[in-house]
N, C-alpha and C. Protein backbone atom coordinates (compact mmCIF):
# COMPACT_ATOMS: atom_id res chain seq x y z
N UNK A 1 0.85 -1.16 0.00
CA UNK A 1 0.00 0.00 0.00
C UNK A 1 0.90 1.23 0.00
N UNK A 2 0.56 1.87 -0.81
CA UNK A 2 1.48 3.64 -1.27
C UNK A 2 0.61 4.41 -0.73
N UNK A 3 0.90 5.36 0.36
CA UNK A 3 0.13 6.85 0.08
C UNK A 3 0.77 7.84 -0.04
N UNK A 4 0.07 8.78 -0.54
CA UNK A 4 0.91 10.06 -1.13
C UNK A 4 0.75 11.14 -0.05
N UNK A 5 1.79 12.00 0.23
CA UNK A 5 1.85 12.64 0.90
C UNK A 5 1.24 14.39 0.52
N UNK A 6 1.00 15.54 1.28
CA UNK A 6 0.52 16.11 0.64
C UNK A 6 1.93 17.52 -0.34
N UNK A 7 3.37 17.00 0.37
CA UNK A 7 4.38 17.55 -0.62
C UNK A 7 5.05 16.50 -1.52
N UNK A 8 3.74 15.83 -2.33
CA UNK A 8 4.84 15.01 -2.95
C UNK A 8 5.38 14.04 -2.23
N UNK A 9 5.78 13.55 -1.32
CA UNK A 9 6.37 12.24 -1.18
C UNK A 9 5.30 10.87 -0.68
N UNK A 10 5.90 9.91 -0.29
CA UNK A 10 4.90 8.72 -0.20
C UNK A 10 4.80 8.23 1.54
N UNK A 11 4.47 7.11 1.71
CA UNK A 11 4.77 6.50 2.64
C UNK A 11 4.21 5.36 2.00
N UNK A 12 5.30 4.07 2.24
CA UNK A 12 4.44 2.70 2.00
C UNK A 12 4.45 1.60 2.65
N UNK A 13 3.44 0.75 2.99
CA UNK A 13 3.46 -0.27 4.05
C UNK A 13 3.63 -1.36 3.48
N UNK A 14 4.64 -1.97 3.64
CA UNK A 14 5.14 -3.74 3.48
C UNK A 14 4.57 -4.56 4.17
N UNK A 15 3.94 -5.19 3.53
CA UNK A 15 3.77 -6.91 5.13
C UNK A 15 5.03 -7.59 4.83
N UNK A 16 5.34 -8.57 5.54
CA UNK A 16 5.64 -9.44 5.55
C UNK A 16 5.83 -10.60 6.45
N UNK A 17 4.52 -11.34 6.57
CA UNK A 17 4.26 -12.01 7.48
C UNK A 17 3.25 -11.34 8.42
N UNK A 18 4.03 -11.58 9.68
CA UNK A 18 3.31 -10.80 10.55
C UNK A 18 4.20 -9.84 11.26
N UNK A 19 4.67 -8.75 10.16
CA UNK A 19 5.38 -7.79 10.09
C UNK A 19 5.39 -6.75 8.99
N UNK A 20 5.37 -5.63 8.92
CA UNK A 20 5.29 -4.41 8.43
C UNK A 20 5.97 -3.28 8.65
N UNK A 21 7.25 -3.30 7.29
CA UNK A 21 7.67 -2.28 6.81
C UNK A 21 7.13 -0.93 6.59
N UNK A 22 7.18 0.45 7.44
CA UNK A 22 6.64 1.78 6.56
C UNK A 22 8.22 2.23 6.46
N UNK A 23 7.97 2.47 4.68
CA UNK A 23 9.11 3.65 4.54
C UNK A 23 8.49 5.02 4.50
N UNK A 24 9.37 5.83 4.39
CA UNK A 24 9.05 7.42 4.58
C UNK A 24 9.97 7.63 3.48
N UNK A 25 9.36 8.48 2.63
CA UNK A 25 10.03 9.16 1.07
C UNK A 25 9.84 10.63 0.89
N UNK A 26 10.85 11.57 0.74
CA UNK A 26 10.93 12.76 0.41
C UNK A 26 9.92 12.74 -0.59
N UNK A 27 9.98 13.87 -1.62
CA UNK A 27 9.59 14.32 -2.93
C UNK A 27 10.26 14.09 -3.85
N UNK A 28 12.14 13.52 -3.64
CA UNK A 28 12.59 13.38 -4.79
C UNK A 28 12.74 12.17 -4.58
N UNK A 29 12.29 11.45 -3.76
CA UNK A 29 12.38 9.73 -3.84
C UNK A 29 14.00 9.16 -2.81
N UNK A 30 14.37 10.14 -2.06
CA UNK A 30 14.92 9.49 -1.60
C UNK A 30 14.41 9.48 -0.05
N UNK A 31 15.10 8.06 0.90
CA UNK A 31 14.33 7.19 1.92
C UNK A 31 14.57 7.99 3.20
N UNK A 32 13.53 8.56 3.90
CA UNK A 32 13.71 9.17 5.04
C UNK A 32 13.50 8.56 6.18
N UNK A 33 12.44 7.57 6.64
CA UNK A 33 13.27 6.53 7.53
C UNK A 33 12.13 5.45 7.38
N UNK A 34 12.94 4.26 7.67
CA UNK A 34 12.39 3.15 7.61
C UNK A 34 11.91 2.60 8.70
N UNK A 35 10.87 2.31 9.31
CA UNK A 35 10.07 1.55 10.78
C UNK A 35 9.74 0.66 10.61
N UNK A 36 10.08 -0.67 11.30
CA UNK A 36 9.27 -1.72 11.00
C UNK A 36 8.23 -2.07 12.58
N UNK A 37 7.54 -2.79 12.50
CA UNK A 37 6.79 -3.09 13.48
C UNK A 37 5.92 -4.44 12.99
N UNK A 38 5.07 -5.04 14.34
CA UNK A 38 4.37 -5.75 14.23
C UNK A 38 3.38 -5.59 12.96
N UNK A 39 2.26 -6.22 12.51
CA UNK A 39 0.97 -6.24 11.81
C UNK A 39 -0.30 -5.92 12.76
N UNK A 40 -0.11 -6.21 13.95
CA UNK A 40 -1.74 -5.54 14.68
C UNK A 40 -1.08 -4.14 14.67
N UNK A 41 0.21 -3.98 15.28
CA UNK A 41 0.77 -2.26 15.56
C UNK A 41 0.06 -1.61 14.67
N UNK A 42 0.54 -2.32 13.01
CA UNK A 42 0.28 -1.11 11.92
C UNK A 42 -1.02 -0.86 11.73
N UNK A 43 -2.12 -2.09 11.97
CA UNK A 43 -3.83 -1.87 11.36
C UNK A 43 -3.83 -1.12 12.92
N UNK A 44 -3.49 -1.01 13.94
CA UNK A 44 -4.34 -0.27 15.28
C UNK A 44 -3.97 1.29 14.94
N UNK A 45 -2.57 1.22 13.78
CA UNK A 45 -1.99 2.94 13.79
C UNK A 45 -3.20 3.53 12.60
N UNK A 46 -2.82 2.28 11.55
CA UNK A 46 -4.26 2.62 10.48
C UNK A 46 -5.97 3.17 10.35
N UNK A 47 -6.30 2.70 11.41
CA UNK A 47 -7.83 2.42 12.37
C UNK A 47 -7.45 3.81 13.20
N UNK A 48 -6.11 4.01 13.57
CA UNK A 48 -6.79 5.70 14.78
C UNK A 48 -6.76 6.15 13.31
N UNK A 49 -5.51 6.58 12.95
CA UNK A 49 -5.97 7.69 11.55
C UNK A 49 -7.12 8.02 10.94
N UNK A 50 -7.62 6.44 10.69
CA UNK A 50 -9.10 6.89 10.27
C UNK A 50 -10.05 7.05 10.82
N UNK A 51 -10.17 6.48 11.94
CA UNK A 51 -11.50 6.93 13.32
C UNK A 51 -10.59 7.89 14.62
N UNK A 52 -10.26 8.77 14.42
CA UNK A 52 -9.70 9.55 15.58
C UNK A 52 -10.25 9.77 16.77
């Protein structure tokens, strides 16, 4: 999953397994930091964003 940021850059979430990569991307594509965490972490961070 890619989302776009609102200057141009992204953020995107990796699974793998029961684990999930977010990178953080400037505007010109290069990597501003990488977090990994569990898979409940990322859907409970997903779920506040969208129900605050």
């Amino acid at each position: 999953m890619t989302l776009r940021t609102p200057d141009g850059g992204t953020v995107e979430l990796i699974r793998y397994g029961r684990r999930v990569e977010m990178h953080l991307r400037a505007p010109d594509g290069r990597t501003v930091a990488t977090v990994g965490m569990r898979a409940e972490v990322a859907a409970d961070l997903i779920t506040k964003i969208h129900n605050p």
